[in-house]
ModelCIF file with pLDDT and N, C-alpha, C, O atoms, coordinates in Angstrom:
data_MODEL
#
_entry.id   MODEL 
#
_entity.id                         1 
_entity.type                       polymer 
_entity.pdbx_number_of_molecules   1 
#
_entity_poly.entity_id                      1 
_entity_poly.type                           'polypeptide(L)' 
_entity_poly.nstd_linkage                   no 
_entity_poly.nstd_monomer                   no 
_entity_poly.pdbx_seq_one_letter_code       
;(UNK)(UNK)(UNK)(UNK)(UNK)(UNK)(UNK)(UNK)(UNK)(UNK)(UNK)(UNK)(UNK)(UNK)(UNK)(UNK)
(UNK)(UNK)(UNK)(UNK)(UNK)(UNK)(UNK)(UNK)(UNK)(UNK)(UNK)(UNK)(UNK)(UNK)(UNK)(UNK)
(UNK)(UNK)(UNK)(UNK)
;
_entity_poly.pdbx_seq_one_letter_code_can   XXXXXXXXXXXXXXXXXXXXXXXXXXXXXXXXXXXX 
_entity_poly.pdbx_strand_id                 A 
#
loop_
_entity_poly_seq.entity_id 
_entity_poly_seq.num 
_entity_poly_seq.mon_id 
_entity_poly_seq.hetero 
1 1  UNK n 
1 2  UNK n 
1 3  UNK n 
1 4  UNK n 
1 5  UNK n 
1 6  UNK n 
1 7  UNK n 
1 8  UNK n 
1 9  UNK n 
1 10 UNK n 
1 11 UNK n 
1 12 UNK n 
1 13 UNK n 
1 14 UNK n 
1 15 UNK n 
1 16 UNK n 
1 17 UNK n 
1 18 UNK n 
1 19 UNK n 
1 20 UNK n 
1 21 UNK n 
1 22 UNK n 
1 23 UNK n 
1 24 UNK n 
1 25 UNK n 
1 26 UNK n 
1 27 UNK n 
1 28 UNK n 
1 29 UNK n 
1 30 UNK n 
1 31 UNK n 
1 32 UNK n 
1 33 UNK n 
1 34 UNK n 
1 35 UNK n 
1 36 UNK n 
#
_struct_asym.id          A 
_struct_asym.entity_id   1 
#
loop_
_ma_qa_metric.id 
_ma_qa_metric.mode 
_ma_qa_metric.name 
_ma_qa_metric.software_group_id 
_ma_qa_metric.type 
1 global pLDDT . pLDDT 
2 local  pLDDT . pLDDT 
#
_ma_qa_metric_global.metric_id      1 
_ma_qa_metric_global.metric_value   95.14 
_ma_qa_metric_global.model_id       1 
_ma_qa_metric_global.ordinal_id     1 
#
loop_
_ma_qa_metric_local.label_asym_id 
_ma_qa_metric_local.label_comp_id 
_ma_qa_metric_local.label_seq_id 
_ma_qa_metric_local.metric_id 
_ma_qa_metric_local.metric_value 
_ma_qa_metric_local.model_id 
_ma_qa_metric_local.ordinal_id 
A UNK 1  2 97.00 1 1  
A UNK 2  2 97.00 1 2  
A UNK 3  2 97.00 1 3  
A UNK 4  2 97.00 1 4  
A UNK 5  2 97.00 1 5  
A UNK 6  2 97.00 1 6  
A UNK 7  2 96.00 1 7  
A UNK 8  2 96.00 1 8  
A UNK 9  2 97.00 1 9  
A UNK 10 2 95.00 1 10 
A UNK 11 2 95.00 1 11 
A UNK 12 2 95.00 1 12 
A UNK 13 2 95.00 1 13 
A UNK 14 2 95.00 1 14 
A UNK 15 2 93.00 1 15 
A UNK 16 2 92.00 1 16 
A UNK 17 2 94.00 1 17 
A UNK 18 2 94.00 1 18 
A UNK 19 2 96.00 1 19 
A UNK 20 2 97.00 1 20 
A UNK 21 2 96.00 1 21 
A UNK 22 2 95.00 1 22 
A UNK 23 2 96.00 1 23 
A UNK 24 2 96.00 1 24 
A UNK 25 2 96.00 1 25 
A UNK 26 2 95.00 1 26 
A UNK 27 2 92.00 1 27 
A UNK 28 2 92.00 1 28 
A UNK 29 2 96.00 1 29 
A UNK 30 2 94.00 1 30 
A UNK 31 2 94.00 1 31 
A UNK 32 2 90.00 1 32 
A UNK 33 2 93.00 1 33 
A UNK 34 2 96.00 1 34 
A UNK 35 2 96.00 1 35 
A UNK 36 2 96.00 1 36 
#
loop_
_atom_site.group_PDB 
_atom_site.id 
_atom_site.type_symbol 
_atom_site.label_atom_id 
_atom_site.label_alt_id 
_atom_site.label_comp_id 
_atom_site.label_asym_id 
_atom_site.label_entity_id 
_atom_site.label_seq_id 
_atom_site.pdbx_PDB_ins_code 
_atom_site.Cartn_x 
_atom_site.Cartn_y 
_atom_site.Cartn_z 
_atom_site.occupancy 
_atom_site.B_iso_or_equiv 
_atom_site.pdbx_formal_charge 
_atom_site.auth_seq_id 
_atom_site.auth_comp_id 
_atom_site.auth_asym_id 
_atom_site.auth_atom_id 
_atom_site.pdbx_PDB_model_num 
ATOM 1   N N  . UNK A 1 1  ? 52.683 -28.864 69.271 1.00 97.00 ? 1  UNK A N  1 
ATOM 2   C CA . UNK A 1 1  ? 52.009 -29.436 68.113 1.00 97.00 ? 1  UNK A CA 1 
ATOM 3   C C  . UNK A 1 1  ? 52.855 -29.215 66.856 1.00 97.00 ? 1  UNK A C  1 
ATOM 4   O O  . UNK A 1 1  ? 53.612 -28.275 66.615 1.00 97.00 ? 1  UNK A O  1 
ATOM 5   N N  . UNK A 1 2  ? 52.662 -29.921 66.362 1.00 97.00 ? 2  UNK A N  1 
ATOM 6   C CA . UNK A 1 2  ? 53.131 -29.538 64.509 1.00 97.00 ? 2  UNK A CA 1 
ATOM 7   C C  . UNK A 1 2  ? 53.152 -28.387 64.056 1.00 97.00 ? 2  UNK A C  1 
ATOM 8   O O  . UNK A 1 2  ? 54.008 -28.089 63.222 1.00 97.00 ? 2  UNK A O  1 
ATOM 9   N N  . UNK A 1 3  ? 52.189 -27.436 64.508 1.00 97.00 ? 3  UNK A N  1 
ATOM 10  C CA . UNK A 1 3  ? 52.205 -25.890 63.774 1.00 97.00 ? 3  UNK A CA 1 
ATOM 11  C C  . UNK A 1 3  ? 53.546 -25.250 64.383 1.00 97.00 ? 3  UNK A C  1 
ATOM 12  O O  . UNK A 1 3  ? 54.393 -24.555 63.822 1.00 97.00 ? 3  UNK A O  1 
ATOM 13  N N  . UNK A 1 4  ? 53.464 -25.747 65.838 1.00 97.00 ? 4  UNK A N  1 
ATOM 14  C CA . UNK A 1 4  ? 54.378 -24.865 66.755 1.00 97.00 ? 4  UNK A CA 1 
ATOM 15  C C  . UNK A 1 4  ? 55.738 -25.104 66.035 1.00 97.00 ? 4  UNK A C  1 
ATOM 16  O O  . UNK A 1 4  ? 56.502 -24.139 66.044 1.00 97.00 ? 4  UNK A O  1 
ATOM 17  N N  . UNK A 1 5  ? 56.294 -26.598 65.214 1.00 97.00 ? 5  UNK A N  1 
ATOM 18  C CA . UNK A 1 5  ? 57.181 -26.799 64.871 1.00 97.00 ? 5  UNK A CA 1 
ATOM 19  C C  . UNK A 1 5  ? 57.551 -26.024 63.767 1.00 97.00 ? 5  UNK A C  1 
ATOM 20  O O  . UNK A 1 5  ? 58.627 -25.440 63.897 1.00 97.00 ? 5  UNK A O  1 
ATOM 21  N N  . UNK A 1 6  ? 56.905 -25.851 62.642 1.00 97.00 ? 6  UNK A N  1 
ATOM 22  C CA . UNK A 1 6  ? 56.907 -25.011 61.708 1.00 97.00 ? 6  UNK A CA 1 
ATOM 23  C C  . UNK A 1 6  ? 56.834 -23.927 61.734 1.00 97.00 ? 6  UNK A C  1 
ATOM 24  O O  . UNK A 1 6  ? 56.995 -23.243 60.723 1.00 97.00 ? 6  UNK A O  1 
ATOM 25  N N  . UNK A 1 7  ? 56.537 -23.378 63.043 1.00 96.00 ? 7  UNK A N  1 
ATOM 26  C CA . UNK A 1 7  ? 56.449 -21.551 63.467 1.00 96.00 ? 7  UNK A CA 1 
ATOM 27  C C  . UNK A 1 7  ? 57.835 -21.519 63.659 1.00 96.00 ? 7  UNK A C  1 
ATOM 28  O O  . UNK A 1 7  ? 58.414 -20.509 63.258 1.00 96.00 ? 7  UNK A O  1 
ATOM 29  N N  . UNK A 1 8  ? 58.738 -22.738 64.382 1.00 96.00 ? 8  UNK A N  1 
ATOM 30  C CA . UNK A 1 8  ? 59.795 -22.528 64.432 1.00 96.00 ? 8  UNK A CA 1 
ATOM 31  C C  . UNK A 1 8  ? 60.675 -22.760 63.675 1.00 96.00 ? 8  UNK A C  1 
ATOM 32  O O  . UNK A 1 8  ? 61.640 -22.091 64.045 1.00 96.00 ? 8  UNK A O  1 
ATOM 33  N N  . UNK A 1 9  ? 60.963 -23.426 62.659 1.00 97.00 ? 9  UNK A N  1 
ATOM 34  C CA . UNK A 1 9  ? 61.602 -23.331 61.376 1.00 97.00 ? 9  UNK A CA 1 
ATOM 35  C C  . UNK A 1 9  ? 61.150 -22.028 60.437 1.00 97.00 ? 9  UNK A C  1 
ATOM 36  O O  . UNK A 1 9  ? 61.916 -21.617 59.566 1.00 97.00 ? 9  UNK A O  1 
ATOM 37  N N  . UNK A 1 10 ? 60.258 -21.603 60.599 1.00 95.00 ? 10 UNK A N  1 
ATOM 38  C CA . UNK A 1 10 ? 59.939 -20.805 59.554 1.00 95.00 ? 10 UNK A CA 1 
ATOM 39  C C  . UNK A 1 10 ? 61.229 -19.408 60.478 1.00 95.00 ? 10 UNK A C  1 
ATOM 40  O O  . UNK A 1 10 ? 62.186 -18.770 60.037 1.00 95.00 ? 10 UNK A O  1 
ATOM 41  N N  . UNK A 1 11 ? 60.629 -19.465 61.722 1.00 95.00 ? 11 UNK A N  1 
ATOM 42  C CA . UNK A 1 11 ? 61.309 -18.275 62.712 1.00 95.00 ? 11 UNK A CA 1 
ATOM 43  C C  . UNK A 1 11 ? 63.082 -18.355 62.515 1.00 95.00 ? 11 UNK A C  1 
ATOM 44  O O  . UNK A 1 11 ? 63.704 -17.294 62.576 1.00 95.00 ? 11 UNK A O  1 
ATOM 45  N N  . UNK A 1 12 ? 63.593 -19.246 62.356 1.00 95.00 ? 12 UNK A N  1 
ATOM 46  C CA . UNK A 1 12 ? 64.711 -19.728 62.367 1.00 95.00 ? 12 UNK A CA 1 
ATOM 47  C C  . UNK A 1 12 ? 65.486 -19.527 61.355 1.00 95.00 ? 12 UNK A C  1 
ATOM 48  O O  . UNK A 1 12 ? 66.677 -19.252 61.501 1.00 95.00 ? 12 UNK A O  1 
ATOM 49  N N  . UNK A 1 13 ? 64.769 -19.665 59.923 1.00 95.00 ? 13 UNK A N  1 
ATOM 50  C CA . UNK A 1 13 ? 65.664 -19.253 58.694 1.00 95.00 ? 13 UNK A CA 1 
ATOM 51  C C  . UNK A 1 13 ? 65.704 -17.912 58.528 1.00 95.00 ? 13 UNK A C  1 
ATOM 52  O O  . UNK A 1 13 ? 66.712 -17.459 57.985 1.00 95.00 ? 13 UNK A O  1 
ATOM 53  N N  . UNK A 1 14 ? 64.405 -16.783 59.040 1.00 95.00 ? 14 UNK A N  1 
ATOM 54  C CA . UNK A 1 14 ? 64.212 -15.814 58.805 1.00 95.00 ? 14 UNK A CA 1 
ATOM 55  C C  . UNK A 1 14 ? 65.241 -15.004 59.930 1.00 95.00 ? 14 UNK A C  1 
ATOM 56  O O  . UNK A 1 14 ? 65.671 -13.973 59.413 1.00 95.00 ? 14 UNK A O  1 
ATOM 57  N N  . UNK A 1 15 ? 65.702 -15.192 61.223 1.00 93.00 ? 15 UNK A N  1 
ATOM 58  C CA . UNK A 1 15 ? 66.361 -15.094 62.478 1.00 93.00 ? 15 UNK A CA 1 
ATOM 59  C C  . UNK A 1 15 ? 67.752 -15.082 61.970 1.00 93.00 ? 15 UNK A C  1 
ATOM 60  O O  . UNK A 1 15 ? 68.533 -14.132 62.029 1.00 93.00 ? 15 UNK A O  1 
ATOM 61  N N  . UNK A 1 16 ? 68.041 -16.656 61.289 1.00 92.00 ? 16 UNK A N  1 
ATOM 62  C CA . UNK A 1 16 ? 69.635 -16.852 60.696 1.00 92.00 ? 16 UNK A CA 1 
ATOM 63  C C  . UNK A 1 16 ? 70.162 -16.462 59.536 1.00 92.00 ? 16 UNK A C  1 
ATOM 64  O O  . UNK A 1 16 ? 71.300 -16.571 59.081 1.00 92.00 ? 16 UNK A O  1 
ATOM 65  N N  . UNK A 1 17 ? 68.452 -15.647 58.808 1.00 94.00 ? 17 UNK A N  1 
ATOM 66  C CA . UNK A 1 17 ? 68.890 -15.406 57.437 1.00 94.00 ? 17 UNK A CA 1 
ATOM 67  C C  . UNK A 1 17 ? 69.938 -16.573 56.677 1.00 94.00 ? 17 UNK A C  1 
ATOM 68  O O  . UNK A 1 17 ? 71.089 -16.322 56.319 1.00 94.00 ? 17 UNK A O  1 
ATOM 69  N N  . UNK A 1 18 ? 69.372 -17.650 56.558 1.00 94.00 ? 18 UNK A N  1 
ATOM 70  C CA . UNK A 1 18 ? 69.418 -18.742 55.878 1.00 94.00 ? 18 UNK A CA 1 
ATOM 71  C C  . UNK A 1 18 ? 68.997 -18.821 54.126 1.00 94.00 ? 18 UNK A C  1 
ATOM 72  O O  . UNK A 1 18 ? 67.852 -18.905 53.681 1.00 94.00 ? 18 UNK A O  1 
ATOM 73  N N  . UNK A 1 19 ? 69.924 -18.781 53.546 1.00 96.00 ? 19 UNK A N  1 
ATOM 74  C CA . UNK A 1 19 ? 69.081 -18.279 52.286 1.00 96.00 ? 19 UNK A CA 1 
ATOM 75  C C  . UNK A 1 19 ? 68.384 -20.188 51.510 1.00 96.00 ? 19 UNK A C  1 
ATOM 76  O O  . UNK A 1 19 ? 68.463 -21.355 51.893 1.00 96.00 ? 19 UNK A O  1 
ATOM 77  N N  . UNK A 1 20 ? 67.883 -19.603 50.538 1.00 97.00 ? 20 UNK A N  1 
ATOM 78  C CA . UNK A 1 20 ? 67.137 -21.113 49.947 1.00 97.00 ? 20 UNK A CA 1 
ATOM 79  C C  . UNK A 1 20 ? 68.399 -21.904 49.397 1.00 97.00 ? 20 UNK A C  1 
ATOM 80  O O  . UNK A 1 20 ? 69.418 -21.479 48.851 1.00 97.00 ? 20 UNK A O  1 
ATOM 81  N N  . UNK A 1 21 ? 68.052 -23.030 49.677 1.00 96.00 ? 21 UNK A N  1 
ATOM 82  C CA . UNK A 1 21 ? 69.080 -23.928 48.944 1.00 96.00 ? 21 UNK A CA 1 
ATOM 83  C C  . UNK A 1 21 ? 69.625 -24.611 49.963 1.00 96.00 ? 21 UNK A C  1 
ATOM 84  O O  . UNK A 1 21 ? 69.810 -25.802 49.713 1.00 96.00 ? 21 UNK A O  1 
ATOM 85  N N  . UNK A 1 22 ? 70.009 -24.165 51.258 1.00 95.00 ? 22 UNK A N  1 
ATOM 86  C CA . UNK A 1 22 ? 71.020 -24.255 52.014 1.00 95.00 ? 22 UNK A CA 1 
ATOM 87  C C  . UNK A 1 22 ? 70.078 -25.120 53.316 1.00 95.00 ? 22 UNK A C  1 
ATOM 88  O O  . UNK A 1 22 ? 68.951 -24.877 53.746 1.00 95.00 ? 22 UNK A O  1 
ATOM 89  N N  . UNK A 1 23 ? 71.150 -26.285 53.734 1.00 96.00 ? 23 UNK A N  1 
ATOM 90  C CA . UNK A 1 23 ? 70.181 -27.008 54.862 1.00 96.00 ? 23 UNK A CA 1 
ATOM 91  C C  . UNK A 1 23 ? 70.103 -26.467 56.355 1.00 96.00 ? 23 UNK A C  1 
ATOM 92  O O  . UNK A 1 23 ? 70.999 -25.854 56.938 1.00 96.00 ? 23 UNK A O  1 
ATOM 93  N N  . UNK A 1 24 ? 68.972 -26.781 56.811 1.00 96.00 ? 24 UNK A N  1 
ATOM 94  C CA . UNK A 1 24 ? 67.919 -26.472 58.051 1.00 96.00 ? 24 UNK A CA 1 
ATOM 95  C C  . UNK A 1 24 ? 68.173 -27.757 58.824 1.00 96.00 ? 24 UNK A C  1 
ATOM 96  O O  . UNK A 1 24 ? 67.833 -28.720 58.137 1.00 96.00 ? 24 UNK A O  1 
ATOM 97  N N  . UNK A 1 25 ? 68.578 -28.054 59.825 1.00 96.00 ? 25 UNK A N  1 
ATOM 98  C CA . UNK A 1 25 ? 68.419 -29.220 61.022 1.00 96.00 ? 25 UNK A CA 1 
ATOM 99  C C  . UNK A 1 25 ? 67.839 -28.878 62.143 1.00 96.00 ? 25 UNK A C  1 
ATOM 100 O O  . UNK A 1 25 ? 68.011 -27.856 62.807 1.00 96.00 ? 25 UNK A O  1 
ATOM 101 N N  . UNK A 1 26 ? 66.896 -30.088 62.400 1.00 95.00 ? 26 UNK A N  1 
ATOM 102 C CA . UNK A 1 26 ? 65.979 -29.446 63.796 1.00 95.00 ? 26 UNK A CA 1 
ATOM 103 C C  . UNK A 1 26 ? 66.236 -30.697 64.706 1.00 95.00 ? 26 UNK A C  1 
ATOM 104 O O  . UNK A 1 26 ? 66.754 -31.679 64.174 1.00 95.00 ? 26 UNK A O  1 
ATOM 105 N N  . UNK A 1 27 ? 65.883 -30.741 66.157 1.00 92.00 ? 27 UNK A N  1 
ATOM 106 C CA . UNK A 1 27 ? 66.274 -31.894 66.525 1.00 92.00 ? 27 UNK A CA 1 
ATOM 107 C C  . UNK A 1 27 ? 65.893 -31.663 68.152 1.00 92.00 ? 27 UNK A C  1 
ATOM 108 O O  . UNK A 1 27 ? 66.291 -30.728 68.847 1.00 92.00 ? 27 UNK A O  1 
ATOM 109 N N  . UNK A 1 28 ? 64.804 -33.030 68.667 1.00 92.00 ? 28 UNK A N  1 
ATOM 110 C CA . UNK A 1 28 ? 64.210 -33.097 70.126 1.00 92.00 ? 28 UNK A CA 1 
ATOM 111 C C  . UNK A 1 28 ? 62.670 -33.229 69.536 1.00 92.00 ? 28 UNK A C  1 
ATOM 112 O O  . UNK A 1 28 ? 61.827 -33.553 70.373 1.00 92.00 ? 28 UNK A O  1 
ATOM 113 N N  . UNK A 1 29 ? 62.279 -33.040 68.361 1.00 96.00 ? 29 UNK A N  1 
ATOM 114 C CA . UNK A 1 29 ? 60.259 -33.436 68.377 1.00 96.00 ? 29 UNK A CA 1 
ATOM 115 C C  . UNK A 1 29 ? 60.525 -34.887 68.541 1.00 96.00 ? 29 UNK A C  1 
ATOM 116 O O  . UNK A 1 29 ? 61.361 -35.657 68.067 1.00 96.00 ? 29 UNK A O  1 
ATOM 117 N N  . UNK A 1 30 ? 59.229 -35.036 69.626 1.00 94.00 ? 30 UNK A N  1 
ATOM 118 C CA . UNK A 1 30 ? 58.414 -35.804 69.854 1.00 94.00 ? 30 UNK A CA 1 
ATOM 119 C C  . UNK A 1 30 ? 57.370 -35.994 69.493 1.00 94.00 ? 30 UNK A C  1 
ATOM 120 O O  . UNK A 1 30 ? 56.755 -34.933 69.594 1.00 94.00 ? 30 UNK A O  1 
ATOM 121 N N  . UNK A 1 31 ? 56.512 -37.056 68.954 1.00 94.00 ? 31 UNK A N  1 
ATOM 122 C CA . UNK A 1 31 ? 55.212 -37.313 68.628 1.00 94.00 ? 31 UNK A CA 1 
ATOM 123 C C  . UNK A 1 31 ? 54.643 -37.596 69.412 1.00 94.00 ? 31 UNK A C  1 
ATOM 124 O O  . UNK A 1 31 ? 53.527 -37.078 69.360 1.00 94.00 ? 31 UNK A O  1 
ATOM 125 N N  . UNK A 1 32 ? 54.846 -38.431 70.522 1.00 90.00 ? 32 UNK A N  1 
ATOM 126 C CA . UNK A 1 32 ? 54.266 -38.566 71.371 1.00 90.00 ? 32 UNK A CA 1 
ATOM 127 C C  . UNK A 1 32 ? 53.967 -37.428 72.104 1.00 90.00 ? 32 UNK A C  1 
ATOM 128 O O  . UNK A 1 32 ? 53.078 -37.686 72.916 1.00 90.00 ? 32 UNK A O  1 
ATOM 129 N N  . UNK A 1 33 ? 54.312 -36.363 72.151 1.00 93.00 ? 33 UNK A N  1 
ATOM 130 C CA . UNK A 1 33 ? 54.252 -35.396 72.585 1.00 93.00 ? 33 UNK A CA 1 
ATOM 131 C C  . UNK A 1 33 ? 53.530 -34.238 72.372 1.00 93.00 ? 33 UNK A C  1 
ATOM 132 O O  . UNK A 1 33 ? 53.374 -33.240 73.075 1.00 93.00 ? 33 UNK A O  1 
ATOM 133 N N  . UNK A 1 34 ? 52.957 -34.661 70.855 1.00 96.00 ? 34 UNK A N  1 
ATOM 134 C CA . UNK A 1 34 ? 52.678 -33.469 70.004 1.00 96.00 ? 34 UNK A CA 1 
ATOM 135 C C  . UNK A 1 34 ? 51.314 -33.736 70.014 1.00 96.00 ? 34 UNK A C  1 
ATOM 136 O O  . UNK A 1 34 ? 50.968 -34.906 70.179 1.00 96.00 ? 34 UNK A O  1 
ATOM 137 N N  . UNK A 1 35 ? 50.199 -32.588 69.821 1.00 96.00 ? 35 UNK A N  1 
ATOM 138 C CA . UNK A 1 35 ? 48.834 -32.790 69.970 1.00 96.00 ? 35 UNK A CA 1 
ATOM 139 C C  . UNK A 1 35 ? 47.887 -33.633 68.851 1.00 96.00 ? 35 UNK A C  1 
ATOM 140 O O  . UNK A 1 35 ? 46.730 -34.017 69.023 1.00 96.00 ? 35 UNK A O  1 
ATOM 141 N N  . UNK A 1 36 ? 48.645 -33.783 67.776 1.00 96.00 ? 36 UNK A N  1 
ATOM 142 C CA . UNK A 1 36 ? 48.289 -34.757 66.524 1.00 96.00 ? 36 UNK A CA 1 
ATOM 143 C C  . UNK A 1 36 ? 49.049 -36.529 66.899 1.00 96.00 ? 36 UNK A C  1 
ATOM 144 O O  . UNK A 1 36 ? 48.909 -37.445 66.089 1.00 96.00 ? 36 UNK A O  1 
#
Protein backbone atom coordinates (compact mmCIF):
# COMPACT_ATOMS: atom_id res chain seq x y z
CA UNK A 1 0.00 0.00 0.00
CA UNK A 2 1.03 3.63 -0.03
CA UNK A 3 1.93 3.76 3.69
CA UNK A 4 4.26 0.78 3.10
CA UNK A 5 5.88 3.09 0.41
CA UNK A 6 6.54 5.92 2.60
CA UNK A 7 7.71 3.63 5.55
CA UNK A 8 10.19 3.01 2.99
CA UNK A 9 11.48 6.25 1.94
CA UNK A 10 11.23 7.58 5.20
CA UNK A 11 13.56 4.15 6.26
CA UNK A 12 15.89 4.90 3.47
CA UNK A 13 17.04 8.51 4.03
CA UNK A 14 17.36 7.79 7.68
CA UNK A 15 19.51 4.18 6.72
CA UNK A 16 21.63 6.38 3.96
CA UNK A 17 21.72 9.34 6.08
CA UNK A 18 20.66 11.41 3.18
CA UNK A 19 20.66 14.87 4.31
CA UNK A 20 17.67 17.50 3.12
CA UNK A 21 18.09 19.03 -0.07
CA UNK A 22 19.58 16.15 -1.75
CA UNK A 23 17.49 13.71 -4.21
CA UNK A 24 15.67 10.36 -3.20
CA UNK A 25 14.76 7.87 -6.30
CA UNK A 26 12.44 5.03 -5.81
CA UNK A 27 11.49 2.73 -8.52
CA UNK A 28 9.03 -0.76 -9.18
CA UNK A 29 5.42 0.80 -7.36
CA UNK A 30 2.65 -0.40 -8.80
CA UNK A 31 -0.86 0.86 -8.43
CA UNK A 32 -2.34 -1.71 -9.52
CA UNK A 33 -0.90 -3.39 -6.95
CA UNK A 34 -1.34 -1.22 -4.13
CA UNK A 35 -4.41 -1.50 -1.74
CA UNK A 36 -5.74 2.17 -2.65
Amino acid sequence: NINDILERLKQYKEEENIPDGEWIFGWGYDDGQLAE
